[in-house]
PDB file of N, CA and C in Angstrom:
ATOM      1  N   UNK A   1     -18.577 -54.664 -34.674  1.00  0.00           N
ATOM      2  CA  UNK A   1     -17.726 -54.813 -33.513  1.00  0.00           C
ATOM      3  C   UNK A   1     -18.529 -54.471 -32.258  1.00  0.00           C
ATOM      4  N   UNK A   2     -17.991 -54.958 -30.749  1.00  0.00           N
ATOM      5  CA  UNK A   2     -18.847 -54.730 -30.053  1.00  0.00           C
ATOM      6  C   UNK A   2     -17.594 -54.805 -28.792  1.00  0.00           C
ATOM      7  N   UNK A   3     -17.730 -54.476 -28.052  1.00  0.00           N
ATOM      8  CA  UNK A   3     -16.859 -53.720 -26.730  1.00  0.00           C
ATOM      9  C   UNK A   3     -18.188 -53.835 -25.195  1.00  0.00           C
ATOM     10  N   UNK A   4     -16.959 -53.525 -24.618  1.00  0.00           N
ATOM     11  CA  UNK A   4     -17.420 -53.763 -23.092  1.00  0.00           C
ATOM     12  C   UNK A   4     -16.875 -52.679 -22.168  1.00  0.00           C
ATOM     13  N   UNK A   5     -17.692 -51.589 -21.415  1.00  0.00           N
ATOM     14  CA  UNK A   5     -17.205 -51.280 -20.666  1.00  0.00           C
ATOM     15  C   UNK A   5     -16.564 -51.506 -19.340  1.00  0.00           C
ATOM     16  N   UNK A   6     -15.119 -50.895 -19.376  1.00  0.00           N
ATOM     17  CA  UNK A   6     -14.293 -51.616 -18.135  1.00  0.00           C
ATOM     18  C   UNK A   6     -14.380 -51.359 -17.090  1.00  0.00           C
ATOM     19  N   UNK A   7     -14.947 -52.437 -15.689  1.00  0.00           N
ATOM     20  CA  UNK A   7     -15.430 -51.811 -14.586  1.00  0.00           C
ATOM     21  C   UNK A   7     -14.259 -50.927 -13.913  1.00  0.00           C
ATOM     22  N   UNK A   8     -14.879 -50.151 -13.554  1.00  0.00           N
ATOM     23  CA  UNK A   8     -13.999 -49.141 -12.428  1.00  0.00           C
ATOM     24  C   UNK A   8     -14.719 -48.277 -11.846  1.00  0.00           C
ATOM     25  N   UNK A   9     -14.234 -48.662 -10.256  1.00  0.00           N
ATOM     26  CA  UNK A   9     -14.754 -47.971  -9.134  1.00  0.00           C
ATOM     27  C   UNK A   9     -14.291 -46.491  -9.267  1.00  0.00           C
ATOM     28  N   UNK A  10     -15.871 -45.505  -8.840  1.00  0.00           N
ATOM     29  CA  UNK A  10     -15.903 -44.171  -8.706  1.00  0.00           C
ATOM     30  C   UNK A  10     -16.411 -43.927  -7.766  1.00  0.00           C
ATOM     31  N   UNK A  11     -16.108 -42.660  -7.427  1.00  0.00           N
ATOM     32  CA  UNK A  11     -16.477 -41.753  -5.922  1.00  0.00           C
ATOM     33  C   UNK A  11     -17.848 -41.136  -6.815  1.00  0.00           C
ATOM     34  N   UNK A  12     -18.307 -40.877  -5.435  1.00  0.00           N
ATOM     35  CA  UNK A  12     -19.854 -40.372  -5.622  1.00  0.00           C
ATOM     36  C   UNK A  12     -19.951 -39.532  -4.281  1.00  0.00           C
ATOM     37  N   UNK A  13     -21.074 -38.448  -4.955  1.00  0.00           N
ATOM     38  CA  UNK A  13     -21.917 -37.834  -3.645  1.00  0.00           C
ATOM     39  C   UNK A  13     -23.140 -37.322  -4.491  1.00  0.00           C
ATOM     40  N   UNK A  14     -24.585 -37.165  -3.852  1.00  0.00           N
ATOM     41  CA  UNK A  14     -25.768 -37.219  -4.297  1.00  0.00           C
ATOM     42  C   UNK A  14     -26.327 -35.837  -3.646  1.00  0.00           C
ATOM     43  N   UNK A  15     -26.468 -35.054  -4.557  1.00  0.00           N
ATOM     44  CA  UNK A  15     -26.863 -33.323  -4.002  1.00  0.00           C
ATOM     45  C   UNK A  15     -28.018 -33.766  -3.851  1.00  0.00           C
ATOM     46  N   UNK A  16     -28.702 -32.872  -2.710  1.00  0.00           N
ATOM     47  CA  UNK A  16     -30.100 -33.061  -1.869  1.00  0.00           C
ATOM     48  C   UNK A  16     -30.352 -31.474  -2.061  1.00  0.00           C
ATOM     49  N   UNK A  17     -30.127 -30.415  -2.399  1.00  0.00           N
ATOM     50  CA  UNK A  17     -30.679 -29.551  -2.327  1.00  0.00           C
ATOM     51  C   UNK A  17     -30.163 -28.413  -0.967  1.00  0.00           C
ATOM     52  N   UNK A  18     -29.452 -29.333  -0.297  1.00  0.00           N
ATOM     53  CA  UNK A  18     -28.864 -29.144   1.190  1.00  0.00           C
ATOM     54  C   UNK A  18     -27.055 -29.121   1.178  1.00  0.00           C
ATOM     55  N   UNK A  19     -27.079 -29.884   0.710  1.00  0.00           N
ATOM     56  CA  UNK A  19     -25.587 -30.217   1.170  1.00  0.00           C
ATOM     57  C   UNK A  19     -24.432 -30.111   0.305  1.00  0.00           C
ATOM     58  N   UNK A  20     -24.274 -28.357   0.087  1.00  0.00           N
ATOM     59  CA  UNK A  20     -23.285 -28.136  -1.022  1.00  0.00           C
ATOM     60  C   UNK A  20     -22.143 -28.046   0.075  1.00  0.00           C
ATOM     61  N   UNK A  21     -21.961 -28.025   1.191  1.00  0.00           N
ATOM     62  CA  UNK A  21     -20.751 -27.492   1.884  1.00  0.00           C
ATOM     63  C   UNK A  21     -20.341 -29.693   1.886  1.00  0.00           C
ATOM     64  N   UNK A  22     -20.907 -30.492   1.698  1.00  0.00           N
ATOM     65  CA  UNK A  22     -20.205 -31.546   1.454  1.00  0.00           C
ATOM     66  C   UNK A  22     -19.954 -32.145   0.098  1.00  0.00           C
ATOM     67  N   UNK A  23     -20.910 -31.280  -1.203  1.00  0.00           N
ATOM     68  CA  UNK A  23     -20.150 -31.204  -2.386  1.00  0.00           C
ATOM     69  C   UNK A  23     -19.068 -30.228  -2.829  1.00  0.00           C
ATOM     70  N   UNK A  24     -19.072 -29.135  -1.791  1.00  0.00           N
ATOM     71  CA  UNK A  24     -17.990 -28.245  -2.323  1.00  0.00           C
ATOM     72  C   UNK A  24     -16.751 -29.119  -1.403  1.00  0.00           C
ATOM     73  N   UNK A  25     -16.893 -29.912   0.062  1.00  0.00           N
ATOM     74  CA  UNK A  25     -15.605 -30.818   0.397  1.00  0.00           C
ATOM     75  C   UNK A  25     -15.106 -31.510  -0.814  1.00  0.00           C
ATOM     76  N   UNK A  26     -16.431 -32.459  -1.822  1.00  0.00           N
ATOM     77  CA  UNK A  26     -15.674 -33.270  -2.614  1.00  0.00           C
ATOM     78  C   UNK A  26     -15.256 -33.118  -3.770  1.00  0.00           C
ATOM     79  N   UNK A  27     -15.779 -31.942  -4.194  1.00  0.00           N
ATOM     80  CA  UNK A  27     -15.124 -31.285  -5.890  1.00  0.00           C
ATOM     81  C   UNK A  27     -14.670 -30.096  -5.270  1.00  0.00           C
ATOM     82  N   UNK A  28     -14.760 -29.857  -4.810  1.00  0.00           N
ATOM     83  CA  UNK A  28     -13.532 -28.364  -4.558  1.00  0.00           C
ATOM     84  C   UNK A  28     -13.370 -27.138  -5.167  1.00  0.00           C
ATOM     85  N   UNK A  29     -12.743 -26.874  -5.824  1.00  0.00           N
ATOM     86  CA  UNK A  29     -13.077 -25.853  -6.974  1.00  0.00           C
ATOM     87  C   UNK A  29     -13.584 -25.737  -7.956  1.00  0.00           C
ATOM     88  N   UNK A  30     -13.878 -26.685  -8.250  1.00  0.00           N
ATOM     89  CA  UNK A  30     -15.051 -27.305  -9.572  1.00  0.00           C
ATOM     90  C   UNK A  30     -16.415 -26.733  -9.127  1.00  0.00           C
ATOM     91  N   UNK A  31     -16.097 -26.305  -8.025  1.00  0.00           N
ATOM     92  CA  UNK A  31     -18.052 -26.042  -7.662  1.00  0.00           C
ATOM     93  C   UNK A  31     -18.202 -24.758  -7.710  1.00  0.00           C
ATOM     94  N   UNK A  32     -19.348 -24.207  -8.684  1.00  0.00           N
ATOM     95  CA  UNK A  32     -19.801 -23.162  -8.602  1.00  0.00           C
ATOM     96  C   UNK A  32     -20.909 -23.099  -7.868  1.00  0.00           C
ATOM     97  N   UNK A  33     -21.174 -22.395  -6.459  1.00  0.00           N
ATOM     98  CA  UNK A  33     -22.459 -21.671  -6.313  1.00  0.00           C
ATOM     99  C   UNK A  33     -23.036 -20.744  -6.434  1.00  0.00           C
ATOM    100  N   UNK A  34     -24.633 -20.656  -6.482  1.00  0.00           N
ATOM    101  CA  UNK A  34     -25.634 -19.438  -6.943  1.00  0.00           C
ATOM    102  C   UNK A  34     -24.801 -18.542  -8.000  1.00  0.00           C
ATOM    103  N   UNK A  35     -23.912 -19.123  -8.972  1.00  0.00           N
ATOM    104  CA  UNK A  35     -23.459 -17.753  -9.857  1.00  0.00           C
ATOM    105  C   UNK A  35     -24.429 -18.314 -11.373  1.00  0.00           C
ATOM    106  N   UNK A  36     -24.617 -17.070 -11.569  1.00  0.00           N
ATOM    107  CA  UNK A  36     -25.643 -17.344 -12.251  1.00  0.00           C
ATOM    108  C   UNK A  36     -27.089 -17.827 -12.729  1.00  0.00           C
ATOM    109  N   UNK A  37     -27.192 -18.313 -11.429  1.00  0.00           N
ATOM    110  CA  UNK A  37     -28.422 -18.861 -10.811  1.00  0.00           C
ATOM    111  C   UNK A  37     -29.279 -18.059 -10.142  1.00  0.00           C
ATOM    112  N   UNK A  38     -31.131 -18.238 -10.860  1.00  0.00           N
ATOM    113  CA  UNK A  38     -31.856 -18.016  -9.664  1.00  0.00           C
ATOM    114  C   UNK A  38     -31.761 -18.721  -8.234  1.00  0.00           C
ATOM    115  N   UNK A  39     -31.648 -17.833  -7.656  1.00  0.00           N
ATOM    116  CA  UNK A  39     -32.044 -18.749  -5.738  1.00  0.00           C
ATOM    117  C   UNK A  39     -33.567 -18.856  -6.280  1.00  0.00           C
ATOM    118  N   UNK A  40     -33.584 -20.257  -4.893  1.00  0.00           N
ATOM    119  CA  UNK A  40     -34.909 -20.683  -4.981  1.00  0.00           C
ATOM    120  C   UNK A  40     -34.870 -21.216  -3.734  1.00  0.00           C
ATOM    121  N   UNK A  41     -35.640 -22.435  -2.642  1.00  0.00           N
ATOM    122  CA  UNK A  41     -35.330 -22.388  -1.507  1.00  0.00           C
ATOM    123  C   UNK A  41     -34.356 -23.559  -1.604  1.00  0.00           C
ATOM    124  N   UNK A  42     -33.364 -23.567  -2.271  1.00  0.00           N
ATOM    125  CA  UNK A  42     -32.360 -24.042  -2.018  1.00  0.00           C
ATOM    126  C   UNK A  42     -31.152 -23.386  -3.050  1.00  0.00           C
ATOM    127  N   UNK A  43     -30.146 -24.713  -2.807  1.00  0.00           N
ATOM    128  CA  UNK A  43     -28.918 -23.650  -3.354  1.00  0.00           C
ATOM    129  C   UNK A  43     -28.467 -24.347  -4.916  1.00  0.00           C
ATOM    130  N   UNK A  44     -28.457 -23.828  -5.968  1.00  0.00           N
ATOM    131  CA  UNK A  44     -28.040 -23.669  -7.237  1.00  0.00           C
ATOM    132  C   UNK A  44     -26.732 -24.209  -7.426  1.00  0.00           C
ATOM    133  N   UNK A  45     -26.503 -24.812  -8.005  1.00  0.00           N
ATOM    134  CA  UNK A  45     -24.709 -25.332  -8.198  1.00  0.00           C
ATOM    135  C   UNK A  45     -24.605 -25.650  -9.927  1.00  0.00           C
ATOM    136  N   UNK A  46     -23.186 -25.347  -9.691  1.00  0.00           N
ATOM    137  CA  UNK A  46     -22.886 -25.612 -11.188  1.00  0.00           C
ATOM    138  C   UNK A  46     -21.279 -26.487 -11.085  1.00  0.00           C
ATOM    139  N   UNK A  47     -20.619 -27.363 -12.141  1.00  0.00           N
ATOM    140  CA  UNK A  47     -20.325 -27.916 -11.928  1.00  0.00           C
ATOM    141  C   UNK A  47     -18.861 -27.866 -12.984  1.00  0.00           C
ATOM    142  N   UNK A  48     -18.089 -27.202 -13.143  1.00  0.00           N
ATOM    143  CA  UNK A  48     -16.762 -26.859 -13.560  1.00  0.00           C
ATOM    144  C   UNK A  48     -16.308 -28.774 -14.383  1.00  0.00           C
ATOM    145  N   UNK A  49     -16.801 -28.685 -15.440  1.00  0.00           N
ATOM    146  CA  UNK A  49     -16.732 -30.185 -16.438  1.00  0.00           C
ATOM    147  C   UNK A  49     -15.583 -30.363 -17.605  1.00  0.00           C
ATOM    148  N   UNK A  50     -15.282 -31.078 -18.199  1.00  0.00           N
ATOM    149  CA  UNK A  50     -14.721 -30.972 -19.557  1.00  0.00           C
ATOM    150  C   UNK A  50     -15.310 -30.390 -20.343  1.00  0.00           C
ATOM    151  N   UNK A  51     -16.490 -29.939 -20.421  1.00  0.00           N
ATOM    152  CA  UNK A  51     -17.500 -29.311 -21.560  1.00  0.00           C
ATOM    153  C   UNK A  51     -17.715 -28.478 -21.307  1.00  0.00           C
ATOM    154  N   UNK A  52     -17.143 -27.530 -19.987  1.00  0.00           N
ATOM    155  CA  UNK A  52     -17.584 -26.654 -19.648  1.00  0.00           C
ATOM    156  C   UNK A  52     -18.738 -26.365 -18.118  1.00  0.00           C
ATOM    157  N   UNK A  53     -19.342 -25.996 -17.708  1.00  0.00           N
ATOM    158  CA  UNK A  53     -20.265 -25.507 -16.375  1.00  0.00           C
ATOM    159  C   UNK A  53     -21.359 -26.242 -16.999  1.00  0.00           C
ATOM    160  N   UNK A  54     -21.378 -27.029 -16.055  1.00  0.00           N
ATOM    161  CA  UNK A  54     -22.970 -27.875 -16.203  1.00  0.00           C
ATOM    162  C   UNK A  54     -23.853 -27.705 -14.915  1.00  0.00           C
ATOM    163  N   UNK A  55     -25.176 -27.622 -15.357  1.00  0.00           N
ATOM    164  CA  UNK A  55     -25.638 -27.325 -13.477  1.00  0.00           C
ATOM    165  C   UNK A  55     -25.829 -28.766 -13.079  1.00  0.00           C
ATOM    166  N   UNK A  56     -26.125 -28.637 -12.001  1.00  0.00           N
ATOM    167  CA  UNK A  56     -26.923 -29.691 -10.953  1.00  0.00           C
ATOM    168  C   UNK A  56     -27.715 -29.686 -10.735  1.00  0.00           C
ATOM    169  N   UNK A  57     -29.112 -30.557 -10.623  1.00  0.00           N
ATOM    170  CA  UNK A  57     -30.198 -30.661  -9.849  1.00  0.00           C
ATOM    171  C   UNK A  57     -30.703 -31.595  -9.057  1.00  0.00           C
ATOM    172  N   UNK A  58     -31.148 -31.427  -7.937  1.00  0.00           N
ATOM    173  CA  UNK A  58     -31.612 -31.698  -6.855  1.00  0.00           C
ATOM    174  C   UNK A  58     -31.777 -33.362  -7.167  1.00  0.00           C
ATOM    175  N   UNK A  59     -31.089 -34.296  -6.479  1.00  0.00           N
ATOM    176  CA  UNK A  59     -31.523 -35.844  -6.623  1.00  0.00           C
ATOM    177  C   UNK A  59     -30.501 -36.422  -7.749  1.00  0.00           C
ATOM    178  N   UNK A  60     -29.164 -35.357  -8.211  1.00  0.00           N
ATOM    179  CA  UNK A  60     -28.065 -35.558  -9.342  1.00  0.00           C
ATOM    180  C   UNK A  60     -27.353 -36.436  -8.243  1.00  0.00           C
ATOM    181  N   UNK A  61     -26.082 -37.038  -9.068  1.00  0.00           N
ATOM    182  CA  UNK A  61     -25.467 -37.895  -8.586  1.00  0.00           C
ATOM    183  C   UNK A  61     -23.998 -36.940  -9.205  1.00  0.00           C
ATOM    184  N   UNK A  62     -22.702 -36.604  -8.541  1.00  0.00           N
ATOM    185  CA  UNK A  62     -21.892 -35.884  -8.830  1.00  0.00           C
ATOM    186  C   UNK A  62     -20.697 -37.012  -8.620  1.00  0.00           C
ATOM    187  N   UNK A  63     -20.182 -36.910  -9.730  1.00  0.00           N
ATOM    188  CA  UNK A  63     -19.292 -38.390 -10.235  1.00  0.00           C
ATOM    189  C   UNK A  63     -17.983 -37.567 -10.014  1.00  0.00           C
ATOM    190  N   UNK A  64     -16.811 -38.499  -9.673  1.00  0.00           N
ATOM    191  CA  UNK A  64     -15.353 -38.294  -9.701  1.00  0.00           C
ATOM    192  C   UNK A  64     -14.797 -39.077 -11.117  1.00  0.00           C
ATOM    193  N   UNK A  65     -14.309 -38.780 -11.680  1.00  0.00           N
ATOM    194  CA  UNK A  65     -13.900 -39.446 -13.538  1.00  0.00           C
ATOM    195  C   UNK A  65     -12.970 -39.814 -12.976  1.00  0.00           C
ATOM    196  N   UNK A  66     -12.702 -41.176 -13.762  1.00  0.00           N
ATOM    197  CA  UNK A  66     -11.125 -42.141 -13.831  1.00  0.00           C
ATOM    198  C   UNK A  66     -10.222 -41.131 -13.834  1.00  0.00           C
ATOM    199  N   UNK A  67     -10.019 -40.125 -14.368  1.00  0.00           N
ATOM    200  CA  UNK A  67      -8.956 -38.840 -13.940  1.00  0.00           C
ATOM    201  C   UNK A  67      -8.860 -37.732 -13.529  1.00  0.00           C
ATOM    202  N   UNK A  68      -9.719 -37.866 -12.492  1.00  0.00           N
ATOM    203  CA  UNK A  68     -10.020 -36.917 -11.543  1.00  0.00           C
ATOM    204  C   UNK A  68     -11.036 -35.758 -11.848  1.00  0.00           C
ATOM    205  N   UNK A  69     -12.081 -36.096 -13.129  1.00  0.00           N
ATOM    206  CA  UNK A  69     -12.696 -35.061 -13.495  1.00  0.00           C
ATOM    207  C   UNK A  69     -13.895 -35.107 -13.006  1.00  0.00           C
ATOM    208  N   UNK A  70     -14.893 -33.980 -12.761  1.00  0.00           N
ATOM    209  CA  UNK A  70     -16.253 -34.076 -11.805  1.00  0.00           C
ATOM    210  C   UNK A  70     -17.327 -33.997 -13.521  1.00  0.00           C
ATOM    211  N   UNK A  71     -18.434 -34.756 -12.521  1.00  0.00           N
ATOM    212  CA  UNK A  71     -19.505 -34.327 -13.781  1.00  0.00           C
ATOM    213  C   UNK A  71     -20.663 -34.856 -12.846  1.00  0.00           C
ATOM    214  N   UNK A  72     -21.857 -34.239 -13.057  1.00  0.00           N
ATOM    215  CA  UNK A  72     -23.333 -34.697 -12.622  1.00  0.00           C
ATOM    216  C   UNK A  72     -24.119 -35.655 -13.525  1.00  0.00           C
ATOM    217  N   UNK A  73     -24.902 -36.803 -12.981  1.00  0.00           N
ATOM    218  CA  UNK A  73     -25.091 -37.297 -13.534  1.00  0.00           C
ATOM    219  C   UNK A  73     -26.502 -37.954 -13.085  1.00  0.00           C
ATOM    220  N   UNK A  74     -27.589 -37.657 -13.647  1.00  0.00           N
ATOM    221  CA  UNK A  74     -28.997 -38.249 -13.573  1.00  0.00           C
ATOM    222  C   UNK A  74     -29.152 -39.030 -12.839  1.00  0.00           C
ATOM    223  N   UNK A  75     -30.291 -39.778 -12.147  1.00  0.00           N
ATOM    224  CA  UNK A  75     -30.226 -40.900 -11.140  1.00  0.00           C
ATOM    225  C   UNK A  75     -30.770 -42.349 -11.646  1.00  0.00           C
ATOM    226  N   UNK A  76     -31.236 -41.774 -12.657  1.00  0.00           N
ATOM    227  CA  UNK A  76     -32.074 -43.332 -13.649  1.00  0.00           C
ATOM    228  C   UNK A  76     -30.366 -43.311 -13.957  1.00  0.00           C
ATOM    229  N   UNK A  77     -29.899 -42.590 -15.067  1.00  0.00           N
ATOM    230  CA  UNK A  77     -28.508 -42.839 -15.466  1.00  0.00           C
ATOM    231  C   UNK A  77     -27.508 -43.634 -14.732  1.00  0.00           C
ATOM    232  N   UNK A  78     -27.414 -42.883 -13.326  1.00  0.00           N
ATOM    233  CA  UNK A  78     -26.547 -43.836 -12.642  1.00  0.00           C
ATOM    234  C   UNK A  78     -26.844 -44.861 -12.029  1.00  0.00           C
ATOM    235  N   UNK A  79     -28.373 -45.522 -11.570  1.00  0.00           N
ATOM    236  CA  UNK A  79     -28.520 -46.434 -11.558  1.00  0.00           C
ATOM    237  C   UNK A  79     -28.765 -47.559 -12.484  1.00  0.00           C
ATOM    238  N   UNK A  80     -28.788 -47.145 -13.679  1.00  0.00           N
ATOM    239  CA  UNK A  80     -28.687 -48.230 -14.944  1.00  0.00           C
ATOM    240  C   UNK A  80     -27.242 -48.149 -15.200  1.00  0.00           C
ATOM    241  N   UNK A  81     -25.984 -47.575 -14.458  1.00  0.00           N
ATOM    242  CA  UNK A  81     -24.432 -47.757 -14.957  1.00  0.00           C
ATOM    243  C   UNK A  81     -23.979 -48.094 -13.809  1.00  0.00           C
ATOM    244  N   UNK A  82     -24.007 -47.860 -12.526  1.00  0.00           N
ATOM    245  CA  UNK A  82     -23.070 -47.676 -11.683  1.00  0.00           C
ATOM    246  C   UNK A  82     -24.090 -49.287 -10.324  1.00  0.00           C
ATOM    247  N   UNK A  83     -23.453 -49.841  -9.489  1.00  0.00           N
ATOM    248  CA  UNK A  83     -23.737 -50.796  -8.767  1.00  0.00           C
ATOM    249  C   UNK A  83     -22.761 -50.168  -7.522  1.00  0.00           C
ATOM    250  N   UNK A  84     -23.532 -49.889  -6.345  1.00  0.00           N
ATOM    251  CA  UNK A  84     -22.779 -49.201  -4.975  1.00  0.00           C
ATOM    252  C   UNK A  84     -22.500 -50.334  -4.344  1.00  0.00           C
ATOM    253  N   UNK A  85     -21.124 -49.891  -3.803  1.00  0.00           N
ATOM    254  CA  UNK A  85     -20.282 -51.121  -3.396  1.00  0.00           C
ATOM    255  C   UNK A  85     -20.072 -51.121  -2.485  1.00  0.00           C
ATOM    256  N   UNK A  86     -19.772 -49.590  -1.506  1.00  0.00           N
ATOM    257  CA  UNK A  86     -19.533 -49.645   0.093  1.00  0.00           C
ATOM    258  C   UNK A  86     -18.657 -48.099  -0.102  1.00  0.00           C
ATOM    259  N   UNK A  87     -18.683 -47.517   0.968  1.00  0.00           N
ATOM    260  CA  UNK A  87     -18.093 -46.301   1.474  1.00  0.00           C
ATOM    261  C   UNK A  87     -16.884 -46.002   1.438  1.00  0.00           C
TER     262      UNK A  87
END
Protein backbone atom coordinates (compact mmCIF):
# COMPACT_ATOMS: atom_id res chain seq x y z
CA UNK A 1 0.00 0.00 0.00
CA UNK A 2 1.16 3.41 -0.52
CA UNK A 3 -0.42 6.87 0.73
CA UNK A 4 0.17 10.47 0.23
CA UNK A 5 0.70 13.08 2.47
CA UNK A 6 -2.15 15.69 2.75
CA UNK A 7 -1.05 19.17 1.96
CA UNK A 8 -1.64 21.58 4.74
CA UNK A 9 -0.54 24.92 5.38
CA UNK A 10 1.64 25.58 8.66
CA UNK A 11 2.91 28.51 10.58
CA UNK A 12 6.55 28.78 10.94
CA UNK A 13 9.27 30.86 12.63
CA UNK A 14 13.13 30.11 12.21
CA UNK A 15 15.28 30.65 15.60
CA UNK A 16 18.49 32.67 14.78
CA UNK A 17 20.02 32.45 18.02
CA UNK A 18 18.45 36.06 18.62
CA UNK A 19 15.01 36.08 18.51
CA UNK A 20 13.34 34.14 21.32
CA UNK A 21 11.14 37.18 22.40
CA UNK A 22 9.47 36.47 18.71
CA UNK A 23 9.45 32.68 19.37
CA UNK A 24 8.21 33.04 22.80
CA UNK A 25 5.24 35.65 20.77
CA UNK A 26 4.57 32.47 18.66
CA UNK A 27 4.55 29.37 20.98
CA UNK A 28 3.86 30.98 24.11
CA UNK A 29 4.09 28.77 26.83
CA UNK A 30 5.54 26.00 25.11
CA UNK A 31 8.80 27.88 25.32
CA UNK A 32 11.27 27.09 27.67
CA UNK A 33 14.28 29.38 28.17
CA UNK A 34 17.94 28.80 29.48
CA UNK A 35 16.28 26.10 31.93
CA UNK A 36 18.45 23.66 31.91
CA UNK A 37 20.72 24.88 29.57
CA UNK A 38 24.27 25.95 29.33
CA UNK A 39 24.31 29.80 28.25
CA UNK A 40 26.53 30.30 25.54
CA UNK A 41 26.51 33.62 23.51
CA UNK A 42 23.18 33.10 22.79
CA UNK A 43 19.97 31.93 24.24
CA UNK A 44 19.06 28.10 24.78
CA UNK A 45 15.38 27.14 24.20
CA UNK A 46 13.50 24.21 24.68
CA UNK A 47 10.39 23.40 23.25
CA UNK A 48 7.24 21.99 25.38
CA UNK A 49 6.23 18.88 22.45
CA UNK A 50 4.03 15.79 22.51
CA UNK A 51 7.13 13.81 23.49
CA UNK A 52 7.99 15.91 25.85
CA UNK A 53 10.93 19.15 25.94
CA UNK A 54 12.87 19.05 22.90
CA UNK A 55 15.63 21.70 22.46
CA UNK A 56 16.24 23.99 19.63
CA UNK A 57 19.13 24.89 17.70
CA UNK A 58 20.24 27.74 16.07
CA UNK A 59 19.00 27.67 12.11
CA UNK A 60 15.71 25.12 13.57
CA UNK A 61 12.58 25.80 11.99
CA UNK A 62 9.71 25.84 14.93
CA UNK A 63 6.49 24.35 13.37
CA UNK A 64 2.74 25.04 14.52
CA UNK A 65 0.96 21.19 14.13
CA UNK A 66 -2.46 20.81 12.35
CA UNK A 67 -3.62 21.03 16.12
CA UNK A 68 -2.02 23.52 17.47
CA UNK A 69 1.04 21.61 18.66
CA UNK A 70 4.75 23.23 18.48
CA UNK A 71 7.77 21.11 17.49
CA UNK A 72 11.36 22.09 15.98
CA UNK A 73 12.30 20.92 13.08
CA UNK A 74 15.79 20.66 11.08
CA UNK A 75 16.26 22.85 8.00
CA UNK A 76 17.31 20.09 5.37
CA UNK A 77 14.00 18.46 6.98
CA UNK A 78 11.88 21.27 6.34
CA UNK A 79 13.07 22.08 3.22
CA UNK A 80 12.67 18.57 1.73
CA UNK A 81 8.72 18.76 3.37
CA UNK A 82 7.49 22.08 3.55
CA UNK A 83 7.30 24.73 0.14
CA UNK A 84 6.89 28.66 1.63
CA UNK A 85 3.98 30.19 0.35
CA UNK A 86 3.73 33.80 1.69
CA UNK A 87 3.31 35.48 5.18
Amino acid sequence: MKARKKPAEIEFIEYDGFNSDKVKDFVGESLIIGTGFEYQNWEKLGIKTLEGITNVSIGDYIIKGVQGEFYPCKPDIFEQTYEIVGE
